[in-house]
C-alpha atoms as a PDB file:
ATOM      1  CA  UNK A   1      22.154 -27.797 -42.761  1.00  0.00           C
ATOM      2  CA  UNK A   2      23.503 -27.534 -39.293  1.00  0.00           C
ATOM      3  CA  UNK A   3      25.213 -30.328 -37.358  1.00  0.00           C
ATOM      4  CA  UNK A   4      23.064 -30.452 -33.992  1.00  0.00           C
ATOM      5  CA  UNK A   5      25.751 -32.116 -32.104  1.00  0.00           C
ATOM      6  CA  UNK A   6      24.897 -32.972 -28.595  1.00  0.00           C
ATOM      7  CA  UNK A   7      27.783 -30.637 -27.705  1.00  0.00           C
ATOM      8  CA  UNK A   8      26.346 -27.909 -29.414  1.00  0.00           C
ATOM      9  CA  UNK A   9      22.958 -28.157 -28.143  1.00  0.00           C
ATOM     10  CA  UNK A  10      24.636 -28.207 -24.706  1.00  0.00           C
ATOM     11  CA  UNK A  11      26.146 -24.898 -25.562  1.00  0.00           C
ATOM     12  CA  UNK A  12      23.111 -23.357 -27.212  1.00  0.00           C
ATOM     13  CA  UNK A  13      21.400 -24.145 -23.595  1.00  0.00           C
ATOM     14  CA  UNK A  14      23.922 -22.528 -21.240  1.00  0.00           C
ATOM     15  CA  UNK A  15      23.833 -19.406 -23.537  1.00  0.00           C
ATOM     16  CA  UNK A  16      20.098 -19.183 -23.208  1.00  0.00           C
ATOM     17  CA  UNK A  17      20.021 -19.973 -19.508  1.00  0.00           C
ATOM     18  CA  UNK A  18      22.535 -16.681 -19.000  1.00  0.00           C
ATOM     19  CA  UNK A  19      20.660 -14.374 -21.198  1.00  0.00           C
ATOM     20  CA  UNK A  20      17.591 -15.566 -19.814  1.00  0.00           C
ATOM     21  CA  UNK A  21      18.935 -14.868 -16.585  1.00  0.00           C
ATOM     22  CA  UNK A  22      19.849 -11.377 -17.467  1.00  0.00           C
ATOM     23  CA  UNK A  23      16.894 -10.307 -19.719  1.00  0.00           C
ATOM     24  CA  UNK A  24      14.235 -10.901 -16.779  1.00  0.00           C
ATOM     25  CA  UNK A  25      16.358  -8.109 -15.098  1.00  0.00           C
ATOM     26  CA  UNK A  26      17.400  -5.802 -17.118  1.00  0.00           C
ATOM     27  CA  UNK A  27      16.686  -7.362 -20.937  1.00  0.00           C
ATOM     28  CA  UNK A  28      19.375  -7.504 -23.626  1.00  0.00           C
ATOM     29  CA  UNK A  29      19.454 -11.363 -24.027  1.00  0.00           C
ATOM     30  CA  UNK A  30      19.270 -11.207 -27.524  1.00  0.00           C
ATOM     31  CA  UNK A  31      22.886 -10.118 -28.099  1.00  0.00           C
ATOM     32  CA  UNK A  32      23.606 -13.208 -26.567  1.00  0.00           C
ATOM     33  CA  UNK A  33      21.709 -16.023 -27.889  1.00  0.00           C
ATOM     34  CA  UNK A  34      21.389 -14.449 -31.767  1.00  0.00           C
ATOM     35  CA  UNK A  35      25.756 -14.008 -31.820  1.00  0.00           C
ATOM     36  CA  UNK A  36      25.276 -17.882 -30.328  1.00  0.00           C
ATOM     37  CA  UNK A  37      23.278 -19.194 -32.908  1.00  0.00           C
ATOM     38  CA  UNK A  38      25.194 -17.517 -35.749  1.00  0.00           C
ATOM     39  CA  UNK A  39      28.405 -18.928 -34.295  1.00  0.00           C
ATOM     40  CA  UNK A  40      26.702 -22.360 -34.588  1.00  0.00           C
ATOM     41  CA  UNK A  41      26.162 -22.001 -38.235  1.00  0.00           C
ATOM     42  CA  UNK A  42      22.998 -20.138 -38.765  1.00  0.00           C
ATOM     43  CA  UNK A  43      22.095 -17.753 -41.010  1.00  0.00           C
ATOM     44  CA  UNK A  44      21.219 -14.284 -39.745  1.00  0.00           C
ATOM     45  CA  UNK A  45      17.826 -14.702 -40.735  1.00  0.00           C
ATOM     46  CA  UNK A  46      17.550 -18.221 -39.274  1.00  0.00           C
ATOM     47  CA  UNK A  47      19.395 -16.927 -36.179  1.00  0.00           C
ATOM     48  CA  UNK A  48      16.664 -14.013 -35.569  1.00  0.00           C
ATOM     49  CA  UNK A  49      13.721 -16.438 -36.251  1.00  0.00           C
ATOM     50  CA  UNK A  50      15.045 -19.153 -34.147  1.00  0.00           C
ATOM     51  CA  UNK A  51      16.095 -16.805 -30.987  1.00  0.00           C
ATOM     52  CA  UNK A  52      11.881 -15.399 -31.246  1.00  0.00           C
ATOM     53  CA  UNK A  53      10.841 -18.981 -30.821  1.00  0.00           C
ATOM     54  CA  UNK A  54      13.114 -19.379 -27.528  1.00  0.00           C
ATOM     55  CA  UNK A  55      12.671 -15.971 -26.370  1.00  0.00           C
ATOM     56  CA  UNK A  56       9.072 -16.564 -26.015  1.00  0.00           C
ATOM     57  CA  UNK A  57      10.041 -18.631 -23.816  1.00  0.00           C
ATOM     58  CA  UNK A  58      12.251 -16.484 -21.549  1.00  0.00           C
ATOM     59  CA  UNK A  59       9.681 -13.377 -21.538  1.00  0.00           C
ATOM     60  CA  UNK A  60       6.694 -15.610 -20.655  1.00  0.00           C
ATOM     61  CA  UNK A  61       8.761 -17.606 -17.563  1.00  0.00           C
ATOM     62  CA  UNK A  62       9.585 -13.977 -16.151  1.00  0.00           C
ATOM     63  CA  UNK A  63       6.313 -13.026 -16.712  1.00  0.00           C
ATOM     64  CA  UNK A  64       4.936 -15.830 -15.041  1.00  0.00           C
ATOM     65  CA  UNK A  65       7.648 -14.848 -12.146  1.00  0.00           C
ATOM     66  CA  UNK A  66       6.664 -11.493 -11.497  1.00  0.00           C
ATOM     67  CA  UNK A  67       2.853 -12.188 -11.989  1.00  0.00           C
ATOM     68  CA  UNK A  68       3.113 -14.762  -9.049  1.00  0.00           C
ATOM     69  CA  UNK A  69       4.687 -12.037  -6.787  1.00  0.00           C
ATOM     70  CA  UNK A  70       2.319  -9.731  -7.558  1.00  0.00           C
ATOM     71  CA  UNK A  71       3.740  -7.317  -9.043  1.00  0.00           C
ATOM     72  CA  UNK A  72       1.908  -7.659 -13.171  1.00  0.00           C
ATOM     73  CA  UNK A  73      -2.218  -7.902 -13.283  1.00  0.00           C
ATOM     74  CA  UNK A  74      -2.126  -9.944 -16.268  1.00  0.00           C
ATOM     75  CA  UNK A  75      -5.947  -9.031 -17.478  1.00  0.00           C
ATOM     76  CA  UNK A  76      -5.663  -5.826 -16.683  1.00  0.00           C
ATOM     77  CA  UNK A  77      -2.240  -5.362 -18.899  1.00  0.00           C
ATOM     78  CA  UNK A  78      -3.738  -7.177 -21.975  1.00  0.00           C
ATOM     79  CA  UNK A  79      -4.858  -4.065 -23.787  1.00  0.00           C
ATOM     80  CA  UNK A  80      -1.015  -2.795 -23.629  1.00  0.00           C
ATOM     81  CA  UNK A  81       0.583  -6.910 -24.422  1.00  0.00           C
ATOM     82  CA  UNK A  82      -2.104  -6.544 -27.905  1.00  0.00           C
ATOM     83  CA  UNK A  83      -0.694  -2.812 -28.881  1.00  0.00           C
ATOM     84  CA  UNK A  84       2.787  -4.455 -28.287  1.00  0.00           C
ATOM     85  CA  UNK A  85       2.036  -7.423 -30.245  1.00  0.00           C
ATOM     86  CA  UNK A  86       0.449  -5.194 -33.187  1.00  0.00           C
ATOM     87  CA  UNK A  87       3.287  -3.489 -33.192  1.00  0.00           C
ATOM     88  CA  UNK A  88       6.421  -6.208 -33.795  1.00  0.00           C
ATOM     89  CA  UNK A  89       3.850  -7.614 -36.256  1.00  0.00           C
ATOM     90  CA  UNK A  90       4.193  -3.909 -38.109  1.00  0.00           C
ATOM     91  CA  UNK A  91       8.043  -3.793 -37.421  1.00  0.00           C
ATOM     92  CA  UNK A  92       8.460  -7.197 -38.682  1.00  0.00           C
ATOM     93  CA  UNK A  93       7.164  -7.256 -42.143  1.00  0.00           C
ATOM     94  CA  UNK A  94       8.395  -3.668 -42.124  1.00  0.00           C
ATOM     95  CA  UNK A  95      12.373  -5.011 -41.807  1.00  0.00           C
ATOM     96  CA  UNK A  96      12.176  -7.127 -44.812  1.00  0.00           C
ATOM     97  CA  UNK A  97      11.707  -3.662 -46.691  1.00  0.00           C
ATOM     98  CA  UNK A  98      13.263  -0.781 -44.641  1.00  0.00           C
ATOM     99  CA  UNK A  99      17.605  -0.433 -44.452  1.00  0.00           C
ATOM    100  CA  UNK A 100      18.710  -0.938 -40.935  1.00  0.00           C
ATOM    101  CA  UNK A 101      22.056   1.779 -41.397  1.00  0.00           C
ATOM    102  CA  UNK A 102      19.840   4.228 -39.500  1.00  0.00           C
ATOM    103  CA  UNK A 103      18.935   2.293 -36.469  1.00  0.00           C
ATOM    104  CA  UNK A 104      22.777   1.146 -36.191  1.00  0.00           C
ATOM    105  CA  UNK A 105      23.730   5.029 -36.056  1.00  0.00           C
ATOM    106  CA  UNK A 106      21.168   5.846 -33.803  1.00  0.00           C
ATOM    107  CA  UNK A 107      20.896   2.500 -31.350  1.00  0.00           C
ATOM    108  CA  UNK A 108      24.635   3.351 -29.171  1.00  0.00           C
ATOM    109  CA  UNK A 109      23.212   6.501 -29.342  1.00  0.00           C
ATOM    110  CA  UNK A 110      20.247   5.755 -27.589  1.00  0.00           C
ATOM    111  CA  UNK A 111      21.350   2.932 -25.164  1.00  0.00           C
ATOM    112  CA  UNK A 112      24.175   5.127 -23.473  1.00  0.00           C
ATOM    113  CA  UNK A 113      21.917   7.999 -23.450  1.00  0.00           C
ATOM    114  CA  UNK A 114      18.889   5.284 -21.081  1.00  0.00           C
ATOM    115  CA  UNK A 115      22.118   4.196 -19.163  1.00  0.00           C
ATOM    116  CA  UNK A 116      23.319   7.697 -18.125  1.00  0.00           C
ATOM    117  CA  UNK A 117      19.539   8.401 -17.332  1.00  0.00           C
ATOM    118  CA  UNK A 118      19.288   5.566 -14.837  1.00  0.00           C
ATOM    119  CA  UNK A 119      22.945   5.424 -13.346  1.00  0.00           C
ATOM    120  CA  UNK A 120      22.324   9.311 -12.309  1.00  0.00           C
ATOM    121  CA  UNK A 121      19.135  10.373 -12.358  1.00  0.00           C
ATOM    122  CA  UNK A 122      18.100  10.898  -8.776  1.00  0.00           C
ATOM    123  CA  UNK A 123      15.039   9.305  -6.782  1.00  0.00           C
ATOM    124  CA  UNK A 124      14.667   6.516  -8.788  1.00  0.00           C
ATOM    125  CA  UNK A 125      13.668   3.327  -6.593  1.00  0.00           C
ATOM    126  CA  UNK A 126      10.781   0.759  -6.443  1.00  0.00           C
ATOM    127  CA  UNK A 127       8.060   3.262  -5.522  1.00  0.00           C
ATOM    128  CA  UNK A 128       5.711   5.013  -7.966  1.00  0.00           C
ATOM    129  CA  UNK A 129       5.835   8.452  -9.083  1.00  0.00           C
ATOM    130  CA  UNK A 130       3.957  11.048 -10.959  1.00  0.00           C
ATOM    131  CA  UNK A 131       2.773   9.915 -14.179  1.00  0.00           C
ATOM    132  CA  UNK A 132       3.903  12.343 -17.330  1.00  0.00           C
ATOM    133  CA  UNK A 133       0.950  10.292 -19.510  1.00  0.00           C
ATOM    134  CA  UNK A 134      -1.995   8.956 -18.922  1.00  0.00           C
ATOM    135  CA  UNK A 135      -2.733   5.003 -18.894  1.00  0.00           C
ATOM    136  CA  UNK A 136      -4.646   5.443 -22.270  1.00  0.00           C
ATOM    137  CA  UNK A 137      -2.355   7.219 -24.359  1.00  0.00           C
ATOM    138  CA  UNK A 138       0.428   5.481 -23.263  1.00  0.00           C
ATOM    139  CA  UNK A 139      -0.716   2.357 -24.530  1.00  0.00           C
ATOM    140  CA  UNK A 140      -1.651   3.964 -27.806  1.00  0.00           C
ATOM    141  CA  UNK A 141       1.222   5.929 -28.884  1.00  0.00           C
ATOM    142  CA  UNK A 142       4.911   4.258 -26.763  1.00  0.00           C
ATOM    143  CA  UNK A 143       3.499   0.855 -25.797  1.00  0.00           C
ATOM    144  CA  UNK A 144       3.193  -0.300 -30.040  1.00  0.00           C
ATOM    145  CA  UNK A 145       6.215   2.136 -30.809  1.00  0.00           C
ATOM    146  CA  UNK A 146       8.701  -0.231 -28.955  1.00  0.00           C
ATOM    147  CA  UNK A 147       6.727  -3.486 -29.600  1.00  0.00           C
ATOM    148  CA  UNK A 148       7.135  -1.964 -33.472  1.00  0.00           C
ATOM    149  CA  UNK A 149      11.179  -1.755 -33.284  1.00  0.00           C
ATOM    150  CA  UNK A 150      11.184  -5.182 -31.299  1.00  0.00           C
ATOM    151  CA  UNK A 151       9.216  -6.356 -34.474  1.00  0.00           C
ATOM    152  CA  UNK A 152      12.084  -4.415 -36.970  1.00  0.00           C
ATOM    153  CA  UNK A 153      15.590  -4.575 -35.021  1.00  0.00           C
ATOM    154  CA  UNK A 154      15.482  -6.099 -31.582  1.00  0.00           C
ATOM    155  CA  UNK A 155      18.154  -5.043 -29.006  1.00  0.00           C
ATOM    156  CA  UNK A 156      17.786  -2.984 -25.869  1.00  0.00           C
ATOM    157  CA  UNK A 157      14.016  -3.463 -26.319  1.00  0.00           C
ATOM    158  CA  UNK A 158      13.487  -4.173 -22.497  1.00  0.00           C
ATOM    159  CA  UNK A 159      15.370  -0.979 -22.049  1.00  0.00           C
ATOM    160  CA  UNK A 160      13.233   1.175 -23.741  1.00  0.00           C
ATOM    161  CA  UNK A 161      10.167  -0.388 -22.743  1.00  0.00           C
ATOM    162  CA  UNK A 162      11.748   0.578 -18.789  1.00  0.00           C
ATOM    163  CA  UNK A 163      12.317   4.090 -19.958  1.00  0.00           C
ATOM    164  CA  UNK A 164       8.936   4.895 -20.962  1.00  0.00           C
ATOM    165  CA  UNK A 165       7.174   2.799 -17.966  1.00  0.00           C
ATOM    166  CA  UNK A 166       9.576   4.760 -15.104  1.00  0.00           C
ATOM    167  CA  UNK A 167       9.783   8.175 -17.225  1.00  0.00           C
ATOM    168  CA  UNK A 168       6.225   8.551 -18.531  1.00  0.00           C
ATOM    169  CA  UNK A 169       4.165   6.540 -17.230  1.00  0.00           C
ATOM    170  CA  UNK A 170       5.819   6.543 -13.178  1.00  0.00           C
ATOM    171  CA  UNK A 171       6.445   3.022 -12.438  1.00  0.00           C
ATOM    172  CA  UNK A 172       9.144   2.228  -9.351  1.00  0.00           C
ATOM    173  CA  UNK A 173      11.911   0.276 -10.727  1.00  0.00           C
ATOM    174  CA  UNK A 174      10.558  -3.269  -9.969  1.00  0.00           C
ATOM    175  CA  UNK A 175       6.892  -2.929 -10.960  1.00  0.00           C
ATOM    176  CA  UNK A 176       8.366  -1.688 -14.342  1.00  0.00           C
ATOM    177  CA  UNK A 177      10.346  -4.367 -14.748  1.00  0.00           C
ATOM    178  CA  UNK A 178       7.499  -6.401 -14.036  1.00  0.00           C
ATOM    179  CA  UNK A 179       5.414  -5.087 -16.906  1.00  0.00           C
ATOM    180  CA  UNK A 180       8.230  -4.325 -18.889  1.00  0.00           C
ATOM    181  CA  UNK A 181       8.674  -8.372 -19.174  1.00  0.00           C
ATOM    182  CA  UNK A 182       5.203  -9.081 -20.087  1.00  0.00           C
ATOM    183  CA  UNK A 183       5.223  -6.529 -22.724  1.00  0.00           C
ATOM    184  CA  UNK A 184       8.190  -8.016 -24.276  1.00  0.00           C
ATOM    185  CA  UNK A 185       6.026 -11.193 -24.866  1.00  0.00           C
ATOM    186  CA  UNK A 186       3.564  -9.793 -26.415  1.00  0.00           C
ATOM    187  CA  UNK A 187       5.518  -8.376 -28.992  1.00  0.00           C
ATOM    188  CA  UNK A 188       7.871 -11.561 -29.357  1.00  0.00           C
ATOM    189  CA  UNK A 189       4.751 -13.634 -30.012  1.00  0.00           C
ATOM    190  CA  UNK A 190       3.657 -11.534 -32.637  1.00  0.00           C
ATOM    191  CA  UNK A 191       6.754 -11.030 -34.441  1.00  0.00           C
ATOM    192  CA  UNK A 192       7.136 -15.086 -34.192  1.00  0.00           C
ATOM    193  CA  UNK A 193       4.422 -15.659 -36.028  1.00  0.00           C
ATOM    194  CA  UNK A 194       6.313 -13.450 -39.016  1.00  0.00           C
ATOM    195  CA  UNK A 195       9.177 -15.208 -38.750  1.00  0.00           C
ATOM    196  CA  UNK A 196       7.284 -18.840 -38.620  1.00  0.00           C
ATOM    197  CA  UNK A 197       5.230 -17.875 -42.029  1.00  0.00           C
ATOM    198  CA  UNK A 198       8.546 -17.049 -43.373  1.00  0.00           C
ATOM    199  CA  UNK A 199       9.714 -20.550 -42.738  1.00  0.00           C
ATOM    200  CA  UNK A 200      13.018 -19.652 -40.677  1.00  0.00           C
ATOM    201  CA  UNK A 201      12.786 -21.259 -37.452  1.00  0.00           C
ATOM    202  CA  UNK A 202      14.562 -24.232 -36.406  1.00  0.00           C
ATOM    203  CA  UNK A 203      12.667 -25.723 -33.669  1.00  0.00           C
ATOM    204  CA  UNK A 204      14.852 -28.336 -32.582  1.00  0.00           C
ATOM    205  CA  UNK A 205      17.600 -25.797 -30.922  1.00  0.00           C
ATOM    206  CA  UNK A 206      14.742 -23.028 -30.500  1.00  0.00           C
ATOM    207  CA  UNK A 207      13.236 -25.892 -28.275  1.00  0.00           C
ATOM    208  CA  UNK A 208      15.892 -26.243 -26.167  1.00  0.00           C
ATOM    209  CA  UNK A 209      17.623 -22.954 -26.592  1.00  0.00           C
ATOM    210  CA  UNK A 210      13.430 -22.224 -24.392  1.00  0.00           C
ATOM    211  CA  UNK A 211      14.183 -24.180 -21.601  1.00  0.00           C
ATOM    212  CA  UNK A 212      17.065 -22.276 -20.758  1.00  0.00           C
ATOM    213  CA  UNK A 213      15.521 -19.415 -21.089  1.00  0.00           C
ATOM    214  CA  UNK A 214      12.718 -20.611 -18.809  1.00  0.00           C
ATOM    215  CA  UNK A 215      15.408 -21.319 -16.260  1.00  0.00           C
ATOM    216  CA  UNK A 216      17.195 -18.306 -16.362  1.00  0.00           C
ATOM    217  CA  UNK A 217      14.589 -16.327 -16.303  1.00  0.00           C
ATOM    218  CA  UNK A 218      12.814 -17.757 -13.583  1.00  0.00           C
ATOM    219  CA  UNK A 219      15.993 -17.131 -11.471  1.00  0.00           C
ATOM    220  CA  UNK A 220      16.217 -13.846 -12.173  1.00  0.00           C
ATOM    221  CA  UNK A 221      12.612 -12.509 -12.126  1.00  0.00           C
ATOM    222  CA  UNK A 222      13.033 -14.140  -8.140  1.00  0.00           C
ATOM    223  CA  UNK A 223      16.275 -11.878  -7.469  1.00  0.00           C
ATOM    224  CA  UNK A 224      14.502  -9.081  -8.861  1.00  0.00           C
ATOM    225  CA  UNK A 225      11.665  -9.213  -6.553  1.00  0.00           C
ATOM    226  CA  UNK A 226      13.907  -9.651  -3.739  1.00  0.00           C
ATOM    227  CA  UNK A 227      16.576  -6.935  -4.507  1.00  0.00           C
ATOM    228  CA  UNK A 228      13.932  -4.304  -6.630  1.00  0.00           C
ATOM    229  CA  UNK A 229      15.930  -1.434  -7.424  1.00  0.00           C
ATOM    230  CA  UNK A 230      19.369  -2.567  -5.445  1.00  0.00           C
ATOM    231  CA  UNK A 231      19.703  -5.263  -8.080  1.00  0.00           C
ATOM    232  CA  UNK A 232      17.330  -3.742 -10.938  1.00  0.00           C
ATOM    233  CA  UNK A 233      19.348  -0.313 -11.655  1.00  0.00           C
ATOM    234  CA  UNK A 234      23.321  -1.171 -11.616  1.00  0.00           C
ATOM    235  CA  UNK A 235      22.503  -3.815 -13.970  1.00  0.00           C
ATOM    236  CA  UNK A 236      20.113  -2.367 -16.424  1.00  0.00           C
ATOM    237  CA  UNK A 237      22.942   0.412 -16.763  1.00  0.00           C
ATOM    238  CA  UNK A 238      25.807  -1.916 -17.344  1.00  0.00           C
ATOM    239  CA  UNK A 239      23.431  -3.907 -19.928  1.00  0.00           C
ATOM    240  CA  UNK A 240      22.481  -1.070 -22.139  1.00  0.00           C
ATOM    241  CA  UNK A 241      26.621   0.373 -21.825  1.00  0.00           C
ATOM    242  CA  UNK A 242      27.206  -3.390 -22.878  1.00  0.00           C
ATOM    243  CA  UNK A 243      24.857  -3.524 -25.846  1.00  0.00           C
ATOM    244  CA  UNK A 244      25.947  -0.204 -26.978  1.00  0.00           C
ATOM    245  CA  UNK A 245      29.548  -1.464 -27.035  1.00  0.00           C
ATOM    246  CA  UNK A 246      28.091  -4.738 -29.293  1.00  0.00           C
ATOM    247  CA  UNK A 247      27.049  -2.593 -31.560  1.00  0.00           C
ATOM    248  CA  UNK A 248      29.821  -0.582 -31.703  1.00  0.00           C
ATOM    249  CA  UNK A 249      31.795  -3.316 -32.268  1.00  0.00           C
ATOM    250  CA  UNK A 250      30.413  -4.619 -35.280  1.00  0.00           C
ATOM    251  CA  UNK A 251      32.844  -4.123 -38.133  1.00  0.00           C
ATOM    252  CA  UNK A 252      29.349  -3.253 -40.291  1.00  0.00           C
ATOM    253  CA  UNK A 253      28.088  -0.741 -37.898  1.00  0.00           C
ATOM    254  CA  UNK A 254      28.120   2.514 -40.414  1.00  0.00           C
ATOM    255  CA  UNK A 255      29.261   4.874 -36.940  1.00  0.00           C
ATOM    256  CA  UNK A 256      32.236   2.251 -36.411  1.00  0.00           C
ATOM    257  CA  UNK A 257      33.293   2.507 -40.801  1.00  0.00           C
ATOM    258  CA  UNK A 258      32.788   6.355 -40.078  1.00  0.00           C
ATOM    259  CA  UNK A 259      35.285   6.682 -37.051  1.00  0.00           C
ATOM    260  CA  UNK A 260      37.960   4.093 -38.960  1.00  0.00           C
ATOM    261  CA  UNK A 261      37.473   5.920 -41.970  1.00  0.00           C
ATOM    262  CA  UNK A 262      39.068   9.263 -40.501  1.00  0.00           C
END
């Protein structure tokens, strides 16, 4: 059992309130607050369950946020939050069966490739564009696909849900950030309730691990709206270069054993 020292909690907080703070922007909180909670003696398992219980509450605050400047029609995004929720539901149950070698190959992979997208693809600002898919199939084919690998693995899911929202579907930068965020609840609620029947969730430092989430967030869904793109683009690409290097990192991660090995 962990010690929840008062110093510890205190730490747990702080850690939220930053990748609260970050993941209203550009997302990638996770790799902060799951590393935190493992350094504070959970389990991995524990650790994952625990950081869906306070994420909810980061994802809803900048939803909130953006909803209040206008920039997310709640009702009329429901039908995409349920396919996103179906979906972690799916990818959760799914990662107590599936091995997670290939999505450590292929996530670095991936999360340079979105970051060299947005750090040089050209025109990409706040206003809308031409959409590559239509509202409809959007929400039935990419919209459960990410909520699905929020559900399995987790990291750089705000990323990809950007991706699809300014590549396919021709969202400006802060409306898809915007919807991006409410998305992201949606499929944190319903991989929650996977984790809660599976009894690892610790609710006392989830608890407060949510208010500073709710902070953070709330601070940076604000900058957002006031610096759209400016503030949007330079740090969604440093975030997914960032997670790509934490994962890169990790003396498990089957590319890093590959590259020692030669």
């Amino acid at each position: 059992m962990v010690d929840l020292t008062l110093h510890l909690l205190t730490a747990l907080f702080f850690a939220a309130f930053v990748a609260g703070f970050i993941d209203s922007i550009a997302g990638g909180g996770g790799l902060i607050t799951v590393p935190a909670l493992m350094l504070a003696g959970f389990t991995p398992i524990q650790s994952l369950g625990t950081n869906k219980l306070q994420a909810l509450f980061g994802s809803a605050s900048a939803t909130l946020g953006y909803a209040r400047a206008g920039q997310v029609d709640l009702r009329s995004q429901m039908p995409m939050a349920l396919m996103s929720a179906g979906g972690a539901v799916l990818g959760a149950l799914l990662a107590t069966v599936l091995p997670g070698d290939w999505l450590q190959i292929a996530m670095p992979i991936m999360l340079i490739a979105i970051a060299v997208y947005f750090a040089f693809k050209r025109g990409l600002n706040d206003q809308d564009r031409h959409a590559r898919m239509t509202p409809f199939l959007f929400t039935l084919t990419f919209v459960p696909l990410i909520g699905c690998y929020d559900g399995l693995f987790g990291p750089g899911t705000g990323s990809f849900f950007m991706l699809g929202f300014v590549s396919l579907a021709g969202f400006g930068l802060l409306k898809a950030t915007a919807h991006t965020k409410m998305l992201n609840f949606a499929s944190n609620i319903g991989s929650f309730f996977v984790f809660l029947a599976s009894g690892v969730i610790f609710w006392k430092p989830g608890l407060v691990m949510g208010v500073g989430q709710f902070l953070g967030a709330q601070i940076g869904s604000r900058l957002a709206v006031r610096g759209g793109a400016k503030i949007i683009r330079p740090l969604l690409v440093v975030t997914c270069i960032g997670l790509a290097i934490k994962l890169l990192a990790d003396p498990a991660n089957p590319v890093r054993m590959w590259v020692m090995g030669l």
